[in-house]
Protein backbone atom coordinates (compact mmCIF):
# COMPACT_ATOMS: atom_id res chain seq x y z
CA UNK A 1 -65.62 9.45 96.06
CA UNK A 2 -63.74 11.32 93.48
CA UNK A 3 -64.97 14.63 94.99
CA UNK A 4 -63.15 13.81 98.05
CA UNK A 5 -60.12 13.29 96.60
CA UNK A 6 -57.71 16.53 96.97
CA UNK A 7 -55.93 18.03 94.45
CA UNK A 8 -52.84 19.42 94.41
CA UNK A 9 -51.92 22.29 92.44
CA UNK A 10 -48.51 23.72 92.22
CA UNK A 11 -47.62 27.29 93.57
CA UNK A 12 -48.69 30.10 90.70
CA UNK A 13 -44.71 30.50 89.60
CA UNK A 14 -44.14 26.91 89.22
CA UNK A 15 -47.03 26.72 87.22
CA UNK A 16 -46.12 29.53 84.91
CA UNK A 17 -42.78 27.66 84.57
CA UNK A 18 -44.45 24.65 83.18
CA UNK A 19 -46.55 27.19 80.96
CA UNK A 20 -43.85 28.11 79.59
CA UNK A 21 -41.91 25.41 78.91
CA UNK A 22 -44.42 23.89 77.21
CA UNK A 23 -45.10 26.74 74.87
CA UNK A 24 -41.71 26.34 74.22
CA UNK A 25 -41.75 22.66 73.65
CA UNK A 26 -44.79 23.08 71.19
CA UNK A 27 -42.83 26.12 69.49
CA UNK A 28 -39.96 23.95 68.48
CA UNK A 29 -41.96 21.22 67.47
CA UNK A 30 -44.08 23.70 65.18
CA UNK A 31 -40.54 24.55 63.59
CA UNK A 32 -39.48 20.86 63.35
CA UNK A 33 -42.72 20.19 61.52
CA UNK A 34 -42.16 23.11 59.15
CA UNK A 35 -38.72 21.76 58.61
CA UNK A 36 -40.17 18.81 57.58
CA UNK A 37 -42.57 18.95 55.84
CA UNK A 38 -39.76 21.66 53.55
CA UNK A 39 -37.40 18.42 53.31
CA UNK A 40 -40.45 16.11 52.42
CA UNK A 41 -41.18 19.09 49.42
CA UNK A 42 -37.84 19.48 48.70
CA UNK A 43 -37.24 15.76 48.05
CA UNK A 44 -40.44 15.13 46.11
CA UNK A 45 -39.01 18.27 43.91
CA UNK A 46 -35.37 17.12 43.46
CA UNK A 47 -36.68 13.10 42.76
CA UNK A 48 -38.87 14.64 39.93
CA UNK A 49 -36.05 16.70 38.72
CA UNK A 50 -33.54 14.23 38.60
CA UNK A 51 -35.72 11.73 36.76
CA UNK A 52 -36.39 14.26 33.85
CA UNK A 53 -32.48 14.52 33.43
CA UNK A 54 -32.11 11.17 33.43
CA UNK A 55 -35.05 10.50 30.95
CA UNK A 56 -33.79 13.39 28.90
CA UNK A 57 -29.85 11.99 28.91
CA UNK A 58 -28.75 15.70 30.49
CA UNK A 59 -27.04 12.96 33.07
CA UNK A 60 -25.37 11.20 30.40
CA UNK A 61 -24.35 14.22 27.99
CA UNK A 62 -26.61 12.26 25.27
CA UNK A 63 -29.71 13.77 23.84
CA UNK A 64 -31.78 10.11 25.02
CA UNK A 65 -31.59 6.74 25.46
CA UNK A 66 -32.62 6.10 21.90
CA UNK A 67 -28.88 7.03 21.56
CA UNK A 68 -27.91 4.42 23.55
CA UNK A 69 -30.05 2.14 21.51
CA UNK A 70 -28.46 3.06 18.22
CA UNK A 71 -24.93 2.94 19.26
CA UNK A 72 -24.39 -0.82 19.52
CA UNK A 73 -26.38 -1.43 16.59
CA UNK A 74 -24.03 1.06 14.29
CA UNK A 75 -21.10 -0.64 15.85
CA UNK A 76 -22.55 -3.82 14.81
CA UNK A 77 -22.91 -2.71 10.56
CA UNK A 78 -20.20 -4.21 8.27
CA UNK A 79 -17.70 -1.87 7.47
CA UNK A 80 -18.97 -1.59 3.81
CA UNK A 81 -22.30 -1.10 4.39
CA UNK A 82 -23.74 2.34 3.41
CA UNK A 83 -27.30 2.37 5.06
CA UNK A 84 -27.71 6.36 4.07
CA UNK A 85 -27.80 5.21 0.34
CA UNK A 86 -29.15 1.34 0.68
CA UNK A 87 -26.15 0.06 -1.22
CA UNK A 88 -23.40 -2.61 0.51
CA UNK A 89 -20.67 -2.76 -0.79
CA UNK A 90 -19.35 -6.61 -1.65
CA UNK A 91 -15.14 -5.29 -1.09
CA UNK A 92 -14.72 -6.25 -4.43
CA UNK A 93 -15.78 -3.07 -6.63
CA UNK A 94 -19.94 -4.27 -6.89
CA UNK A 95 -22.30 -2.75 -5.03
CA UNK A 96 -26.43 -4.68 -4.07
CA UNK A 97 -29.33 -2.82 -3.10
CA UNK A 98 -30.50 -3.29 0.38
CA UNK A 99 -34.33 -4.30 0.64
């Protein structure tokens, strides 16, 4: 039954037209693919860059995050307290070793 079924084939220029639209059609989406799969590289790149300069303070201007640690905990010491020599001074002349 399908043998008797005609088929119809377009004249040999409208043919070539489809041809070459479609080689077309396949050409840009080669590009497009290329394009992407550049952005998807690109991306993975930048993402990896960006967390090394965070994890390395370069976004911060500090040299790491221990920094960042330390700096509330100095703001925290008593004025008098020396922690480079173990000593605190008591305000009043006398001075206690730190254990």
């Amino acid at each position: 039954m399908i043998r008797k079924m005609p088929v119809i084939i377009p004249p040999l220029g409208t043919s070539s037209q489809i041809v070459d639209r479609l080689h077309a059609s396949l050409g840009s989406l080669n590009r497009l693919d290329a394009a992407l799969d550049s952005a998807a590289h690109r991306s993975r790149s930048l993402r990896r860059a960006l967390l090394a300069a965070a994890f390395s303070g370069r976004l911060t201007g500090r040299s790491s995050d221990l920094d960042l640690a330390e700096e509330p905990a100095t703001e925290a010491v008593p004025v008098g307290l020396r922690c480079d020599t173990g000593l605190i001074d008591d305000k009043r002349g006398g001075t206690a070793h730190v254990h």
